[in-house]
Protein backbone atom coordinates (compact mmCIF):
# COMPACT_ATOMS: atom_id res chain seq x y z
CA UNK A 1 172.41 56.50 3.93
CA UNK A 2 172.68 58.95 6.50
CA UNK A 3 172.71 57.30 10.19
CA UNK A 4 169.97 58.54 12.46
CA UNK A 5 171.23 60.83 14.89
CA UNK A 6 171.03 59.52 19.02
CA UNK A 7 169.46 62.26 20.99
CA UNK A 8 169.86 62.07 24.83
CA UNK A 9 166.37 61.91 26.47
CA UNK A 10 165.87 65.53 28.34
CA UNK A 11 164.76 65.75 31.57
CA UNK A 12 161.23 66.83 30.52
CA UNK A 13 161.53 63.52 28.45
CA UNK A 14 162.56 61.56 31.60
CA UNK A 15 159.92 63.49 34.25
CA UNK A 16 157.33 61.16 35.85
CA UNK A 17 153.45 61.85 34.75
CA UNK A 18 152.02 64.35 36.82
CA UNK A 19 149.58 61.94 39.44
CA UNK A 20 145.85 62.30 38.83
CA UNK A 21 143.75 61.10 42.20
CA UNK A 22 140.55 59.27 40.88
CA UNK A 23 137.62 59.45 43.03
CA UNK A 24 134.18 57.49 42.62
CA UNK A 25 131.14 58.33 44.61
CA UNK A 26 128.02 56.05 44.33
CA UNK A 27 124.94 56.14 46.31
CA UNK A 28 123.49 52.48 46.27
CA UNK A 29 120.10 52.88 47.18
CA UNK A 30 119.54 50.68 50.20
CA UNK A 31 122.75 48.76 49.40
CA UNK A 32 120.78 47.26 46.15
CA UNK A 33 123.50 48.52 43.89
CA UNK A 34 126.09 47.00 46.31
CA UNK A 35 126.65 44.03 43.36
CA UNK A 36 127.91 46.71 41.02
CA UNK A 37 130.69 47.77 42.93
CA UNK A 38 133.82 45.44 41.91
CA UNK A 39 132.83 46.13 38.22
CA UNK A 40 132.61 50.27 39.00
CA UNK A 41 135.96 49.59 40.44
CA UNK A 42 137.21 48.15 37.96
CA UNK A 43 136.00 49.97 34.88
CA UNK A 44 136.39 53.64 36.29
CA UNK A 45 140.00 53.15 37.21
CA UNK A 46 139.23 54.29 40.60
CA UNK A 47 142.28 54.98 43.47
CA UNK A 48 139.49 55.90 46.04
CA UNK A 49 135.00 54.95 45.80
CA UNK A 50 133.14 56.43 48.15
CA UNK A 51 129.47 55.34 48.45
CA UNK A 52 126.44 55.87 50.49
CA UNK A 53 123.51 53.80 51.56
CA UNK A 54 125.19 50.76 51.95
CA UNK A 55 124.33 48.66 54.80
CA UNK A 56 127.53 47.54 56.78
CA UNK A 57 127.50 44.61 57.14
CA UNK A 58 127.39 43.11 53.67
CA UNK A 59 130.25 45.21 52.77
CA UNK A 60 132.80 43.24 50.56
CA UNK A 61 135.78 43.50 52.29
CA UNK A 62 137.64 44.25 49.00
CA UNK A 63 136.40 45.28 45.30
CA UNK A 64 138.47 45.05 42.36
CA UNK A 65 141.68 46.34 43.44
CA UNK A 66 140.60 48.01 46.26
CA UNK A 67 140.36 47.37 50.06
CA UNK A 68 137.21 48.57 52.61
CA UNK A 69 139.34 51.10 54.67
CA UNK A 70 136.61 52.15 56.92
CA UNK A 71 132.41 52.07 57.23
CA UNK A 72 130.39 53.49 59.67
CA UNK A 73 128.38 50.88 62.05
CA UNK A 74 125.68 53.14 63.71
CA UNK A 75 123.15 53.52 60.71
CA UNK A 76 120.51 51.88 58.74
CA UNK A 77 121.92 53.40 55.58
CA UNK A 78 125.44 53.66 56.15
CA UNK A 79 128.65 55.24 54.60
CA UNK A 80 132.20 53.66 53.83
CA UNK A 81 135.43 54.47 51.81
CA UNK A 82 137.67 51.50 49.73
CA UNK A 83 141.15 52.81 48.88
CA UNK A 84 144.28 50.84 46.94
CA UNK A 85 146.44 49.52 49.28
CA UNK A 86 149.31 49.87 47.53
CA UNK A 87 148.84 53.63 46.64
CA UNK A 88 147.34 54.94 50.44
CA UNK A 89 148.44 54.21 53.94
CA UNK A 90 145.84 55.63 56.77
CA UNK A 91 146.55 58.27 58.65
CA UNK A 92 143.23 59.07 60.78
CA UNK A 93 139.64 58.23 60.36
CA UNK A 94 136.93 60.75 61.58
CA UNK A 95 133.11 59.68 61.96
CA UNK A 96 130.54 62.29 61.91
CA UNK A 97 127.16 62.66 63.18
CA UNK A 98 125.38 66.05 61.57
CA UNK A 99 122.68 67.94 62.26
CA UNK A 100 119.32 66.47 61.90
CA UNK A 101 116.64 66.73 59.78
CA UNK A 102 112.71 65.72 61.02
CA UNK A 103 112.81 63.01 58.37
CA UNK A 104 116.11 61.57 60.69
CA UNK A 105 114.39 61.87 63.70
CA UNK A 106 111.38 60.37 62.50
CA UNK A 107 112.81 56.77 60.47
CA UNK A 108 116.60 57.24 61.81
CA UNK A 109 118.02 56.65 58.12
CA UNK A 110 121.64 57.78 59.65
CA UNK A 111 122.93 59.10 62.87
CA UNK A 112 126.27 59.44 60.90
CA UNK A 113 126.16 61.66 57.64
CA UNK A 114 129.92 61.45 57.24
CA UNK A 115 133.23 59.46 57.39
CA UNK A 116 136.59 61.28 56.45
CA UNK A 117 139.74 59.82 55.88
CA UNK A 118 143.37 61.23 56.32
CA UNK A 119 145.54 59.67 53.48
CA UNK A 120 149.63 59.26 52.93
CA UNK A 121 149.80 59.10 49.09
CA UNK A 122 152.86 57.09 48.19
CA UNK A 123 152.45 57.36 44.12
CA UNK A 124 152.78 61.44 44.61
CA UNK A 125 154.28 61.79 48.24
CA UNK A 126 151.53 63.88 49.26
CA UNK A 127 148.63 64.14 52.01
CA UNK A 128 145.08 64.14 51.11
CA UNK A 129 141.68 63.83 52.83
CA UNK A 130 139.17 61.66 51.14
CA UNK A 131 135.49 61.82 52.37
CA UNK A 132 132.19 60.68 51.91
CA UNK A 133 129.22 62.60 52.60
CA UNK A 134 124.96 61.81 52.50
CA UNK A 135 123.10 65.00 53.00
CA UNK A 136 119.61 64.75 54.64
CA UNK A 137 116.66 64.01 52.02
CA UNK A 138 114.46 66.63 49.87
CA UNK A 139 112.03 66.88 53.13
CA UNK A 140 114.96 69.06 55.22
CA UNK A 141 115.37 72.36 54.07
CA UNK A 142 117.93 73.53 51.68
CA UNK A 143 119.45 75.86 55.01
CA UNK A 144 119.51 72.61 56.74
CA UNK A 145 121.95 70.70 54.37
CA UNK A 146 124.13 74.36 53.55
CA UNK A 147 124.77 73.77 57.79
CA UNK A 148 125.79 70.08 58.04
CA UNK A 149 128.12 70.59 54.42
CA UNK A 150 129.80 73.54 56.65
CA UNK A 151 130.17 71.17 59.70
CA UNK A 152 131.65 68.65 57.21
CA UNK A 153 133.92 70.69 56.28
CA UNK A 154 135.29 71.86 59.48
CA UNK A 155 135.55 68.14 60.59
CA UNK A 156 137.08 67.86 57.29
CA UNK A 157 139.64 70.08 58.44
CA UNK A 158 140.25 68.85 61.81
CA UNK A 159 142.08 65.72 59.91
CA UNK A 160 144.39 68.76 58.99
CA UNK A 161 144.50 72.02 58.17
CA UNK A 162 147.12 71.89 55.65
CA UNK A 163 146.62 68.64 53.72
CA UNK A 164 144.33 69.08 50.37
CA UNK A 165 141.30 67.53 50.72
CA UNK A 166 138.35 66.16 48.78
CA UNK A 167 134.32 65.72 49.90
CA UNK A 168 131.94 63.42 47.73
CA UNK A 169 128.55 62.08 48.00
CA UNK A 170 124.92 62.55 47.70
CA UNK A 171 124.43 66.33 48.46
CA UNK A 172 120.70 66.55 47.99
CA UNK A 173 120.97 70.00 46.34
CA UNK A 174 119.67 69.87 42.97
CA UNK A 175 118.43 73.23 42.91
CA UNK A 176 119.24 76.98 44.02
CA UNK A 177 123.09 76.14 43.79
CA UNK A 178 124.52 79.73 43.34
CA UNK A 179 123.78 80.49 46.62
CA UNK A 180 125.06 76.90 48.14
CA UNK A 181 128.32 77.90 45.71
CA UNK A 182 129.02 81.32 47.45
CA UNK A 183 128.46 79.95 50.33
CA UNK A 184 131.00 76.69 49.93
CA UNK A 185 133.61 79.15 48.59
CA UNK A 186 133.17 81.48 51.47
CA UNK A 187 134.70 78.72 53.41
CA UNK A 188 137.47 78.28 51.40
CA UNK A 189 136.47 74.86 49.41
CA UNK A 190 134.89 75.13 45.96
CA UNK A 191 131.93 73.13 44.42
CA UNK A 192 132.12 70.99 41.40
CA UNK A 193 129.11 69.31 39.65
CA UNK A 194 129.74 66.71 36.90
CA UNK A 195 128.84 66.56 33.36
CA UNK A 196 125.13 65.11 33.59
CA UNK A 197 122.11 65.15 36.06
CA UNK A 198 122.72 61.93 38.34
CA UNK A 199 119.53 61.44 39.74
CA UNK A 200 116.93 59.25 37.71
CA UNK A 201 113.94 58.25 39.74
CA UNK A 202 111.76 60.93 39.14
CA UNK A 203 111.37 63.03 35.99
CA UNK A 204 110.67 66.52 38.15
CA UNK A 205 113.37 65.87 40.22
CA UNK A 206 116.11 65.47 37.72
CA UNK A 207 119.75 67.30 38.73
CA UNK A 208 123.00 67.10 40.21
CA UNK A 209 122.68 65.74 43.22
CA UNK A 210 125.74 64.19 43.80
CA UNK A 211 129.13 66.00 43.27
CA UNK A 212 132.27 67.20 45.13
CA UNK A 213 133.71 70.02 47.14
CA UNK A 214 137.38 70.37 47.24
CA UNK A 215 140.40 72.40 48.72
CA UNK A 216 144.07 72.27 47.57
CA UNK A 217 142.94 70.36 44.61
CA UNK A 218 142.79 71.17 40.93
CA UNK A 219 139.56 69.34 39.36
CA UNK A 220 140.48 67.84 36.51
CA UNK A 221 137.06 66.74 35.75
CA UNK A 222 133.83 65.41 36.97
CA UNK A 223 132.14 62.67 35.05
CA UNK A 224 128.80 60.98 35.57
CA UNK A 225 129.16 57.58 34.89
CA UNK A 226 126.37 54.84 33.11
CA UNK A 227 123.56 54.44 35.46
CA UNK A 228 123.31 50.78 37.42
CA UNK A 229 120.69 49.26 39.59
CA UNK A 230 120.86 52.59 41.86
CA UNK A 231 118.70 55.81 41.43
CA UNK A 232 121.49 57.73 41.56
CA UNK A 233 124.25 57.50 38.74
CA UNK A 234 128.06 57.51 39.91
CA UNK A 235 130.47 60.26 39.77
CA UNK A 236 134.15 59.79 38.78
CA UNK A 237 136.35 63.07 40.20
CA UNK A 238 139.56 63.15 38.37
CA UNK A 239 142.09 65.53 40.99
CA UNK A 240 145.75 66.71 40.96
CA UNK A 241 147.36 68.15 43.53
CA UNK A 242 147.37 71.70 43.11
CA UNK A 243 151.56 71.63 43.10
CA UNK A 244 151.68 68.85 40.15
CA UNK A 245 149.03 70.89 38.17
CA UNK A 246 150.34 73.86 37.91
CA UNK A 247 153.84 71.94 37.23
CA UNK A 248 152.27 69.84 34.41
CA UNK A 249 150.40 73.54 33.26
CA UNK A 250 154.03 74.79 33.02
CA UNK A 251 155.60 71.84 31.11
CA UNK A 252 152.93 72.00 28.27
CA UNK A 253 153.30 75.32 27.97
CA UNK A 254 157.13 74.85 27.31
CA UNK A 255 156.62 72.22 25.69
């Protein structure tokens, strides 16, 4: 009987899995979907969940496997990021009033529309920004919310300039979203919507509402996830840094 021959492992066979950066974004609707979180942790394998609408102060300080890295304090409906600990070290933190809408002026839903986060990625060795982003309501115009996702992402870039970086939330802007596309890629970012609508409340008003804007990232894929207490159904992001994609692009083709 012929003895199986021992073949050395190559390096290709020995190379680390290219890192994928998972990123949920759920808007909770008054905090009533806050419950859901530890299980949307847990079952969407997320590194990062952003979410919106969440009041403060009844923020868990961890969920699943991940830890409350930073909220914002001056809203009704407010914004905050959880991250794994053992994957992310903060850098820098930025808090960001936006321009205002008549419906903000009026009931003051949220002085703060944004909270971005500089992150030191240990798994990959890499830099990445991480934000979370609530758009004023259907009653501002669509020109408003074009402006304050611009002024997000030039606070966005004040983190860094360099470091790729990643914006999710509840855009408001289910509709006319070729023009909101030129204009996102005129800055340098690019859009990406997910799979399904994620807004259920009303029929008429079905779309994308929430999705992601990105630089120095390669999207892997957007995903809406099962819908929860919320009107609005979570988005998983799955990311690679642009370096480690087109790495893993070039393995498969050798391969």
């Amino acid at each position: 009987m012929a003895v199986p021959h021992h073949q050395e492992p190559t390096a290709q066979d020995t190379e680390a899995p290219v890192t994928e950066l998972r990123v949920v974004s759920y808007n909770l609707r008054e905090h009533t979907a806050n419950s859901e979180l530890a299980a949307l942790a847990e079952s969407s394998g997320a590194d990062v969940l952003c979410v919106q609408e969440c009041d403060s102060n009844d923020l868990a300080p961890s969920v699943g496997e991940l830890t409350l890295a930073a909220s914002t304090t001056g809203n009704r409906l407010g914004l905050a990021i959880y991250k794994r600990d053992d994957r992310f070290d903060v850098e820098d933190v930025g808090i960001h009033s936006l321009q205002k809408s008549l419906h903000d002026r009026v009931l003051s839903p949220a002085h703060e529309r944004l909270i971005a986060m500089h992150l030191r990625d240990k798994q990959a060795d890499a830099e990445v920004i991480v934000a979370s982003f609530h758009a004023s309501p259907l009653t501002a115009t669509n020109s408003l919310r074009r402006k304050q996702i611009e002024a997000a992402h030039d606070f966005v870039r004040d983190l860094s300039s360099e470091a790729p970086a990643i914006m999710v939330g509840d855009f408001n802007y289910p509709w006319f979203q070729t023009n909101l596309r030129r204009k996102i890629e005129e800055s340098g970012f690019a859009l990406s919507l997910s799979d399904q609508p994620t807004y259920l409340r009303y029929r008429k008003f079905t779309g994308h509402f929430d999705f992601a804007t990105s630089v120095g990232l390669h999207i892997n894929g957007v995903e809406t996830l099962p819908a929860g207490i919320s009107d609005h159904r979570p988005i998983l992001v799955r990311a690679q840094y642009e370096a480690a994609a087109l790495a893993d692009a070039a393995s498969s083709a050798v391969a």
